[in-house]
N, C-alpha and C. Protein backbone atom coordinates (compact mmCIF):
# COMPACT_ATOMS: atom_id res chain seq x y z
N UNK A 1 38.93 174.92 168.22
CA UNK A 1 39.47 176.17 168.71
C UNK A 1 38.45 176.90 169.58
N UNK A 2 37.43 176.82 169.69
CA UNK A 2 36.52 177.52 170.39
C UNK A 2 36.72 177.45 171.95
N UNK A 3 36.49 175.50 172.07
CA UNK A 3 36.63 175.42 173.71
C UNK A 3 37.79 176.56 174.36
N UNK A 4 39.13 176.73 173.39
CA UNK A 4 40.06 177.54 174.05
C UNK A 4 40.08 179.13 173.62
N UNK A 5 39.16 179.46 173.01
CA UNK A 5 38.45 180.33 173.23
C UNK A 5 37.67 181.00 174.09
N UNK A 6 36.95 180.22 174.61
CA UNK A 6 35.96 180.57 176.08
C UNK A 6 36.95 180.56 177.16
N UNK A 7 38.54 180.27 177.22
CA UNK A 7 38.69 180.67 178.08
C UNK A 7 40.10 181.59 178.25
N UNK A 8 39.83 182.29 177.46
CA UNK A 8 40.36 183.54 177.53
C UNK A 8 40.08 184.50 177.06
N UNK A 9 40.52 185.86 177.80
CA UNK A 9 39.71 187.33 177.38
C UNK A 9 41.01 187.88 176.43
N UNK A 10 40.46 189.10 176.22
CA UNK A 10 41.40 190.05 175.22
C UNK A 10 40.94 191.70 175.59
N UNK A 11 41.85 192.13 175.72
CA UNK A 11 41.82 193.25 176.38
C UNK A 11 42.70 194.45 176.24
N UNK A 12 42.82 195.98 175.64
CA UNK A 12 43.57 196.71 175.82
C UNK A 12 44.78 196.29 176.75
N UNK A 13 45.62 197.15 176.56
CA UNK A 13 47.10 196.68 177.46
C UNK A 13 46.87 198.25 178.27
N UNK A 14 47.40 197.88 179.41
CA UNK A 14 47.59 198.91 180.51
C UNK A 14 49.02 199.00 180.72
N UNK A 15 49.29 200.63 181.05
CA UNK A 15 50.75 200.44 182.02
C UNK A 15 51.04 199.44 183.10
N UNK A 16 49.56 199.12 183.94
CA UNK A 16 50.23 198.05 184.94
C UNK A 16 50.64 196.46 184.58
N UNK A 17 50.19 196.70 183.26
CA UNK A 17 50.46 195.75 182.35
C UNK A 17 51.77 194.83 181.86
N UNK A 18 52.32 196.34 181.82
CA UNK A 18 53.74 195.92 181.02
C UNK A 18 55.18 195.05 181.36
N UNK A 19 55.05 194.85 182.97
CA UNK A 19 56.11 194.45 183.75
C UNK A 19 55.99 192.65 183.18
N UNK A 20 54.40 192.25 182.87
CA UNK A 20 54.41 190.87 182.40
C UNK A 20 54.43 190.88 181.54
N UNK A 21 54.06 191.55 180.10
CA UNK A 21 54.40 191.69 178.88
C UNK A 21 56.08 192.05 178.51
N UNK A 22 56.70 192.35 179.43
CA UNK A 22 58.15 192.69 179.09
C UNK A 22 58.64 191.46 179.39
N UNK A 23 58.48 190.77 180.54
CA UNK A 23 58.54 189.04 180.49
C UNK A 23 58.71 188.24 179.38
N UNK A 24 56.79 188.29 179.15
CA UNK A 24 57.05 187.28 177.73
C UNK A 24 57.68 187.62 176.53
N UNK A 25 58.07 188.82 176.52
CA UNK A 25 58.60 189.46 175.13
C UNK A 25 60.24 189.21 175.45
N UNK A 26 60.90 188.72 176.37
CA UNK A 26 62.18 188.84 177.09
C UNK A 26 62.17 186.75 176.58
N UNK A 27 61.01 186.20 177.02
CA UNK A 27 61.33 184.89 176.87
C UNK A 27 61.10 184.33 175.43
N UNK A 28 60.53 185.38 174.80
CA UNK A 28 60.08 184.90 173.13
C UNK A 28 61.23 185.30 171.72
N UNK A 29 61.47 186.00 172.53
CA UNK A 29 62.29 187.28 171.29
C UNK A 29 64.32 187.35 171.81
N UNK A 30 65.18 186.96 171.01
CA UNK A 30 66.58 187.44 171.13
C UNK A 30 66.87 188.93 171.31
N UNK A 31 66.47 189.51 171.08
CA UNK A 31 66.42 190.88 171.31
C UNK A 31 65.29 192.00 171.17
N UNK A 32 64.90 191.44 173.18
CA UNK A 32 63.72 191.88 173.45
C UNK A 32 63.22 193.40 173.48
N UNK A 33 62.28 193.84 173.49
CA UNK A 33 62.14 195.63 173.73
C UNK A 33 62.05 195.52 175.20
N UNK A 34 62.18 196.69 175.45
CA UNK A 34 62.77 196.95 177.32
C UNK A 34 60.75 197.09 177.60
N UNK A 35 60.88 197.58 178.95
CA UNK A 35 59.89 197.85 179.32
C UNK A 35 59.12 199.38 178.94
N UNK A 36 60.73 200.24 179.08
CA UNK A 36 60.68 201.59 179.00
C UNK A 36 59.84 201.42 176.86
N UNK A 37 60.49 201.00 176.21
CA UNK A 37 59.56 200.80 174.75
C UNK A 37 58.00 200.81 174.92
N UNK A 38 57.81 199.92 175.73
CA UNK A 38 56.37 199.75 175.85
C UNK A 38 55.58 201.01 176.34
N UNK A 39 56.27 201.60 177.56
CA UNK A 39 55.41 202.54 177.79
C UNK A 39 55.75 203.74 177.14
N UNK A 40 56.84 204.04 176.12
CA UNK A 40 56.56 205.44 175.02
C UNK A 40 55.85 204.64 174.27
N UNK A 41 55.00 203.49 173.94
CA UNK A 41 54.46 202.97 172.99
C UNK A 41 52.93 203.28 173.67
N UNK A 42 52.88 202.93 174.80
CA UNK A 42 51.17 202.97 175.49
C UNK A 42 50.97 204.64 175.39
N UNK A 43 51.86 205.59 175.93
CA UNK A 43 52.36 206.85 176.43
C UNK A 43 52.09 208.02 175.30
N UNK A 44 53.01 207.39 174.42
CA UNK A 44 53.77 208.63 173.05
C UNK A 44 53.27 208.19 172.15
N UNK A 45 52.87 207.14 171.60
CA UNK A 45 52.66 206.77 170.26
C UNK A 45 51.43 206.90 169.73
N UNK A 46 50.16 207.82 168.95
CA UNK A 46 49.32 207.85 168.86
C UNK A 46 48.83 206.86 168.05
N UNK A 47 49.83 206.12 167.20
CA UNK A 47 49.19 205.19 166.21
C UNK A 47 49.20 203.67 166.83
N UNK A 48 49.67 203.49 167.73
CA UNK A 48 49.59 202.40 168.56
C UNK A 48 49.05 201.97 169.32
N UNK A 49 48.43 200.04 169.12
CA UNK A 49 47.14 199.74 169.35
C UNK A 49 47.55 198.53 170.38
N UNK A 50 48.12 198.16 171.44
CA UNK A 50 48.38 197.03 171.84
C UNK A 50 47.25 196.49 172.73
N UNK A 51 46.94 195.01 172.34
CA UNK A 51 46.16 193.97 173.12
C UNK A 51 46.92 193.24 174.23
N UNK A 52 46.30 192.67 175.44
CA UNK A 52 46.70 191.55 176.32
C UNK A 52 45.77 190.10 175.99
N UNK A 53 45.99 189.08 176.07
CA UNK A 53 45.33 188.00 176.71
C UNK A 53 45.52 187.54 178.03
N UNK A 54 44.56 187.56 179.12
CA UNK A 54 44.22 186.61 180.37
C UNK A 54 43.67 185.78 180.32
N UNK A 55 43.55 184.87 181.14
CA UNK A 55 42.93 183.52 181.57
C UNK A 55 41.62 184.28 182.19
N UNK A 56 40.32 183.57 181.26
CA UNK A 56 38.96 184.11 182.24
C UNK A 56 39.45 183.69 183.78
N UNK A 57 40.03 182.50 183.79
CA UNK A 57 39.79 182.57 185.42
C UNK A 57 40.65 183.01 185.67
N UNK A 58 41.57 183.64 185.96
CA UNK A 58 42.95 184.08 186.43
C UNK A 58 43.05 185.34 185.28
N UNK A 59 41.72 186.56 185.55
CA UNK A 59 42.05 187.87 184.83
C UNK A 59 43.47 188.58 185.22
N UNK A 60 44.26 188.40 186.08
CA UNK A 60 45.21 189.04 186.14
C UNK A 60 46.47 188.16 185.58
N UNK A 61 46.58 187.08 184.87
CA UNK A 61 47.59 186.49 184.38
C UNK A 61 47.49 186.92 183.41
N UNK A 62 48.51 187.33 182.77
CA UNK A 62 48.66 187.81 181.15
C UNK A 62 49.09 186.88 180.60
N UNK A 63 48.87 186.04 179.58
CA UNK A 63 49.31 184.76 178.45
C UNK A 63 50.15 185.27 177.58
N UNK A 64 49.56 186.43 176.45
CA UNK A 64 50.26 186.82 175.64
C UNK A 64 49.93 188.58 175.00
N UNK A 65 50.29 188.61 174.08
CA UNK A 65 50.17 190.27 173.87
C UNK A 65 50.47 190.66 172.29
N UNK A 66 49.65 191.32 171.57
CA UNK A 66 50.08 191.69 170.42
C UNK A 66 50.01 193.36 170.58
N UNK A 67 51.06 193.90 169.45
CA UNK A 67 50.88 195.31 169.05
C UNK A 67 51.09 195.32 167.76
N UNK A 68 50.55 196.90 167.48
CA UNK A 68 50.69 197.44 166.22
C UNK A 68 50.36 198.75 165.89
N UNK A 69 50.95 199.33 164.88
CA UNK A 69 50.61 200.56 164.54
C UNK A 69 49.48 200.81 163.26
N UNK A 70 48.59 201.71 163.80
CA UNK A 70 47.42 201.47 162.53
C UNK A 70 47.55 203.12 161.77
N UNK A 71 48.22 203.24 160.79
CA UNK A 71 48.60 204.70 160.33
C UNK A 71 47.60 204.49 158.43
N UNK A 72 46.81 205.59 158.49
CA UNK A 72 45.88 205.68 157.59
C UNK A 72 45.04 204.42 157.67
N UNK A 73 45.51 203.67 156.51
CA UNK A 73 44.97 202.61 156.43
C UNK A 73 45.42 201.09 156.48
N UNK A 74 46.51 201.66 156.85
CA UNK A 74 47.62 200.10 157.38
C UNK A 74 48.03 200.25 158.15
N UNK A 75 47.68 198.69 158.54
CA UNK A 75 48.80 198.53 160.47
C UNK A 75 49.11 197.40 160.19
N UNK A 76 50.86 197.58 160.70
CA UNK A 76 51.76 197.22 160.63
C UNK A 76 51.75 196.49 162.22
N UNK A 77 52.26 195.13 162.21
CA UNK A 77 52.39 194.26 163.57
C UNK A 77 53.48 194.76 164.28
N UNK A 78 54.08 195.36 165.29
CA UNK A 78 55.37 195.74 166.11
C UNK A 78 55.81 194.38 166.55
N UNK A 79 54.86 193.53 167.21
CA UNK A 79 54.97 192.50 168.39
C UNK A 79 53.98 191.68 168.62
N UNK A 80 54.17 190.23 168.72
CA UNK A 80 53.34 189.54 169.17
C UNK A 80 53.97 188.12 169.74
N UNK A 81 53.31 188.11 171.07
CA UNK A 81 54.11 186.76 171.66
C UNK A 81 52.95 186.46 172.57
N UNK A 82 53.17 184.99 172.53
CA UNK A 82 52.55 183.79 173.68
C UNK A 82 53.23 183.54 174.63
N UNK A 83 53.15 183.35 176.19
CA UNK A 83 53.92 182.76 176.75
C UNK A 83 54.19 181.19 176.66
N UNK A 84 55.63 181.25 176.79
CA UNK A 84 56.35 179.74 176.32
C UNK A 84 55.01 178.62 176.60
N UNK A 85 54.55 178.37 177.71
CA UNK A 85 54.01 177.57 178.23
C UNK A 85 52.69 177.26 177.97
N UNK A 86 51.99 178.32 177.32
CA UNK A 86 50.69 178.29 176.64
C UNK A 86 50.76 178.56 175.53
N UNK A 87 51.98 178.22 174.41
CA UNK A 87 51.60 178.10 172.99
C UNK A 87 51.71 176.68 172.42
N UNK A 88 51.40 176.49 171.16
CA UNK A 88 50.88 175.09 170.50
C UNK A 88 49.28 174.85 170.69
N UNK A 89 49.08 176.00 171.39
CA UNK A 89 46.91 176.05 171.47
C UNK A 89 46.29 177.05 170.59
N UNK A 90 46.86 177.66 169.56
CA UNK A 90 46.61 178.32 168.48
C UNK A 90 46.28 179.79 169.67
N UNK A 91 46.49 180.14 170.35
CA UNK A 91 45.81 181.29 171.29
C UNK A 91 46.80 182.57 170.20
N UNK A 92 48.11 182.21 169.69
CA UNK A 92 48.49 183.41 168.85
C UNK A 92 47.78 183.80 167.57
N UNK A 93 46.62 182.59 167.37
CA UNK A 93 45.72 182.74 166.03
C UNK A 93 44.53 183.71 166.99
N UNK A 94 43.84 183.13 167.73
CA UNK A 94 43.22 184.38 168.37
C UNK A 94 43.57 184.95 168.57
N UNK A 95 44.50 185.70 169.14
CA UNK A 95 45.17 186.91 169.55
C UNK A 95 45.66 188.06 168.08
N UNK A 96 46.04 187.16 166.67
CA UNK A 96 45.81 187.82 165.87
C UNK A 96 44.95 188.15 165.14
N UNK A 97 43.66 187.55 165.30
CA UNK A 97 42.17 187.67 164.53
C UNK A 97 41.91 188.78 165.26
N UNK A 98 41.86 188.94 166.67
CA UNK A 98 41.61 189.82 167.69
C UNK A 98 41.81 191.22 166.50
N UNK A 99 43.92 191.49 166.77
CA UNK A 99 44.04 192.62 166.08
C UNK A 99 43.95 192.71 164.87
N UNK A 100 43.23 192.31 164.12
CA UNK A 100 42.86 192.43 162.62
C UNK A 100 41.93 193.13 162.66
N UNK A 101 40.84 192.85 163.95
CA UNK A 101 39.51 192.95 163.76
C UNK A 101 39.41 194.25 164.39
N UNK A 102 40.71 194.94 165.47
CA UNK A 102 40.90 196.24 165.65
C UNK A 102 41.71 197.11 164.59
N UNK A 103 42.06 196.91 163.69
CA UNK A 103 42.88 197.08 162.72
C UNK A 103 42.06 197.44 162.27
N UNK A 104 40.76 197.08 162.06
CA UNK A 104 39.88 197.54 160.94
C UNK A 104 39.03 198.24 161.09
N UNK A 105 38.75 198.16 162.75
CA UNK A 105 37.60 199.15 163.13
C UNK A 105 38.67 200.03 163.45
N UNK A 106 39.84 200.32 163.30
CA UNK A 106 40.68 201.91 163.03
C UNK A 106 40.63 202.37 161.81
N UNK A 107 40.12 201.76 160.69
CA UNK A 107 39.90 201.90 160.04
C UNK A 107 41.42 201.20 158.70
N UNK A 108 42.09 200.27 159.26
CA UNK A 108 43.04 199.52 158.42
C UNK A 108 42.29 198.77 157.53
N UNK A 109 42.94 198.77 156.30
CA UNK A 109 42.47 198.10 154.79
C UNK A 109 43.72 196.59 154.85
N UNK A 110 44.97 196.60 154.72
CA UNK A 110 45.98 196.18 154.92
C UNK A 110 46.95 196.20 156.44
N UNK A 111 47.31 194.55 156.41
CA UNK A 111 48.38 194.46 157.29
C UNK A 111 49.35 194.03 156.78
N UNK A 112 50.32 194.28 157.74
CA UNK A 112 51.67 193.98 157.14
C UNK A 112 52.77 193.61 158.44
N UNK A 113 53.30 192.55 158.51
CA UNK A 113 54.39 192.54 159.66
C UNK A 113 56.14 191.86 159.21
N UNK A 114 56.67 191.79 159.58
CA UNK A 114 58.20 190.91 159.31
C UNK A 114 57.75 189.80 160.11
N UNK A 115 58.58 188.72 159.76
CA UNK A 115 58.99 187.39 160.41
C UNK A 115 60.19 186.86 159.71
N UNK A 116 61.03 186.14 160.73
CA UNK A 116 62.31 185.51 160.83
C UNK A 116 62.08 184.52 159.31
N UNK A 117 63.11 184.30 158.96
CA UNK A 117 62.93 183.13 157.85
C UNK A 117 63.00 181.93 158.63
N UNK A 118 63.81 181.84 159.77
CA UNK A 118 63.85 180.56 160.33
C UNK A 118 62.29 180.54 161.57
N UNK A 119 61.66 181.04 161.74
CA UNK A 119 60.55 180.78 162.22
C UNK A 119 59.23 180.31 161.80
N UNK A 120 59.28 179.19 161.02
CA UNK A 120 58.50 178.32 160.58
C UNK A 120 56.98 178.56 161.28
N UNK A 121 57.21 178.45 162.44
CA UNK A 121 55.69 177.97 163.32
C UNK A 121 55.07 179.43 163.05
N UNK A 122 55.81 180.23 163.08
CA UNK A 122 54.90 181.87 163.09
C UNK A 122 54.49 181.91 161.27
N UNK A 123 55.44 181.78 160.33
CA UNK A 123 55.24 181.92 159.22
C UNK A 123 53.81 181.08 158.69
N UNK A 124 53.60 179.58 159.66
CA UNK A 124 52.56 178.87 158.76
C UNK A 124 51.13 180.13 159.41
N UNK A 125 51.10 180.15 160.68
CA UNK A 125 49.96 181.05 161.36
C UNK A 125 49.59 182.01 160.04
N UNK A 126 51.00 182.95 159.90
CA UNK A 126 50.06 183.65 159.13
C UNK A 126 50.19 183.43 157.97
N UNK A 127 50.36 182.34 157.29
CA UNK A 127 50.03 182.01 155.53
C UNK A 127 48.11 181.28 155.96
N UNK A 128 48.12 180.62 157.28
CA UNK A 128 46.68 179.95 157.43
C UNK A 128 45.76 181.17 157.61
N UNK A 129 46.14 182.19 158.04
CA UNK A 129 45.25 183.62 158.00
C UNK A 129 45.53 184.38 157.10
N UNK A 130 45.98 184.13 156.02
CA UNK A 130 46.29 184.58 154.49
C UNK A 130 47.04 186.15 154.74
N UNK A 131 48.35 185.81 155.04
CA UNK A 131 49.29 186.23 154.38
C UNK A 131 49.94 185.74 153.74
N UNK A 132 50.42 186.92 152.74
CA UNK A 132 51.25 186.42 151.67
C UNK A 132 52.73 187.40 151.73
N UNK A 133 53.89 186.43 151.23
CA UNK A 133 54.87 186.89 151.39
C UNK A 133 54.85 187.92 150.05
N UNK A 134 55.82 188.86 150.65
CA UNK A 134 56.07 190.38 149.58
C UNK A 134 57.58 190.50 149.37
N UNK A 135 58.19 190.32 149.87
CA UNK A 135 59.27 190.63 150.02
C UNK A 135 60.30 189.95 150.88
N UNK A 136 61.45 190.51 150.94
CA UNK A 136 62.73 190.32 152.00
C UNK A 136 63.44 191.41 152.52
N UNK A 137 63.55 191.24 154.20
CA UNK A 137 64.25 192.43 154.62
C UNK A 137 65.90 192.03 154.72
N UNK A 138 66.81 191.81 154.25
CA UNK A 138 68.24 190.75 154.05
C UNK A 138 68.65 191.82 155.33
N UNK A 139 69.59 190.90 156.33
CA UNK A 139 70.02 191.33 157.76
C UNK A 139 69.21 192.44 158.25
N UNK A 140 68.27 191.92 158.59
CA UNK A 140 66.95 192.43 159.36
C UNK A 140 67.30 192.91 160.84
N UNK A 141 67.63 191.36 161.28
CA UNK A 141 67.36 191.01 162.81
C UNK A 141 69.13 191.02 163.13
N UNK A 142 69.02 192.09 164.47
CA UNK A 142 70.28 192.91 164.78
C UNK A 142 71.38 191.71 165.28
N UNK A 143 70.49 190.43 166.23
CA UNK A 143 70.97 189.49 166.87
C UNK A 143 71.82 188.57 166.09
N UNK A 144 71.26 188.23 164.57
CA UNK A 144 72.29 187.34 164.06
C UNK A 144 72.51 187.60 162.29
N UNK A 145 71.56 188.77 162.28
CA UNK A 145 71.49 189.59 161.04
C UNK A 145 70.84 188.73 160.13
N UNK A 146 69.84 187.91 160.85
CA UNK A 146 69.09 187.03 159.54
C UNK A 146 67.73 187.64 158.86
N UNK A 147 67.49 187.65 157.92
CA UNK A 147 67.30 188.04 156.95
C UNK A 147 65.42 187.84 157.43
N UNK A 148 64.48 188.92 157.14
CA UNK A 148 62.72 188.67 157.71
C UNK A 148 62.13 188.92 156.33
N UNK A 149 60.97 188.19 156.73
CA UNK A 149 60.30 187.96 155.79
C UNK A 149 59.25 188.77 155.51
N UNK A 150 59.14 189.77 154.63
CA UNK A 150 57.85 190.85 154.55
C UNK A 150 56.18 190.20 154.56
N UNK A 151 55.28 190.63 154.96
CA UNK A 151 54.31 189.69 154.43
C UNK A 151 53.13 190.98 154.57
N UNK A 152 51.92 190.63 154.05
CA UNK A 152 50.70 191.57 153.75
C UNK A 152 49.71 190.58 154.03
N UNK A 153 49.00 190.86 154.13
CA UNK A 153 47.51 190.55 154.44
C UNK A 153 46.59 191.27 154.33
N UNK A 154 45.50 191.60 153.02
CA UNK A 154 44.53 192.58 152.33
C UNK A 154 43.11 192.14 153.64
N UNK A 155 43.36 192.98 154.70
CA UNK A 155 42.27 193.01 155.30
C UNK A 155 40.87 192.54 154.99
N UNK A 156 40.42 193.05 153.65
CA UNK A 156 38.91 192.96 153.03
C UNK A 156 38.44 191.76 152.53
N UNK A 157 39.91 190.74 152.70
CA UNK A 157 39.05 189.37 152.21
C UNK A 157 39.01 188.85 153.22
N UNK A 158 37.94 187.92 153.11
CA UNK A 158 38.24 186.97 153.88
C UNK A 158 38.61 185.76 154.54
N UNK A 159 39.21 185.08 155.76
CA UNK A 159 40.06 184.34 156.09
C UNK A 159 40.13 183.18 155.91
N UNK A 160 41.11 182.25 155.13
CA UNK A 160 40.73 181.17 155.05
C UNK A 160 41.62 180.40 156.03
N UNK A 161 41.18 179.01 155.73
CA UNK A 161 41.95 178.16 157.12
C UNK A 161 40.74 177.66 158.17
């Protein structure tokens, strides 16, 4: 994982940002957030922390993007996507170590996000970065009303995998 490490950055998200992040969130997700979400999220939201990934060489390509809200001492995941074409390179495992590691210098103890029951590939990511399932949200997801999977992750230990 390293080599694909060195070649990519991580970076606050900008408004000029969002027109490619509304992209990959349009090609990842059945029912994507608009663009206008993002920016009351960059804009309005004081508890909201969103990252980009670029290509060191190609700083203006955006790969992928996580958010989240960090309120007291937990932040909660909003969003996180790879573009189609650059995932299966674990870059969504960096991209979430990334916001853990801002999660905590906000001072988050605990994370916590949903995932699909039928999304296998996201669920193993974060059982290999130790989450653990908590719960069930039953007709969660508006698109086909399937049922997400609660999960936590106690910030203070640390990661195995």
């Amino acid at each position: 994982m390293s080599e694909i490490i060195n070649q990519v950055n991580l970076r606050k998200m900008e408004i000029t940002d969002i027109i490619k992040v509304a992209e990959i969130e349009k090609a990842s997700f059945p029912t994507p957030w608009s663009s206008y979400a993002f920016t009351c999220e960059l804009l309005d939201n004081q508890f909201a922390h969103y990252i980009v990934m670029t290509l060191k060489d190609e700083p203006e390509k955006i790969i992928g993007y996580g958010g989240m809200w960090v309120i007291i001492d937990e932040a909660h995941v909003t969003n996180i996507a790879i573009s189609p074409e650059y995932r299966g390179r674990r870059l969504g495992e960096i991209l979430l170590l990334k916001m853990m590691e801002v999660a905590i210098d906000k001072g988050a103890l605990r994370m916590t996000l949903e995932v699909r029951v039928s999304n296998i590939r996201a669920r193993k990511l974060y059982e290999r970065l130790g989450f653990k399932s908590a719960g069930l949200r039953k007709g969660y997801y508006v698109d086909n009303h399937e049922d997400a999977i609660i999960m936590w992750k106690d910030l203070m230990e640390s990661i195995s995998g």
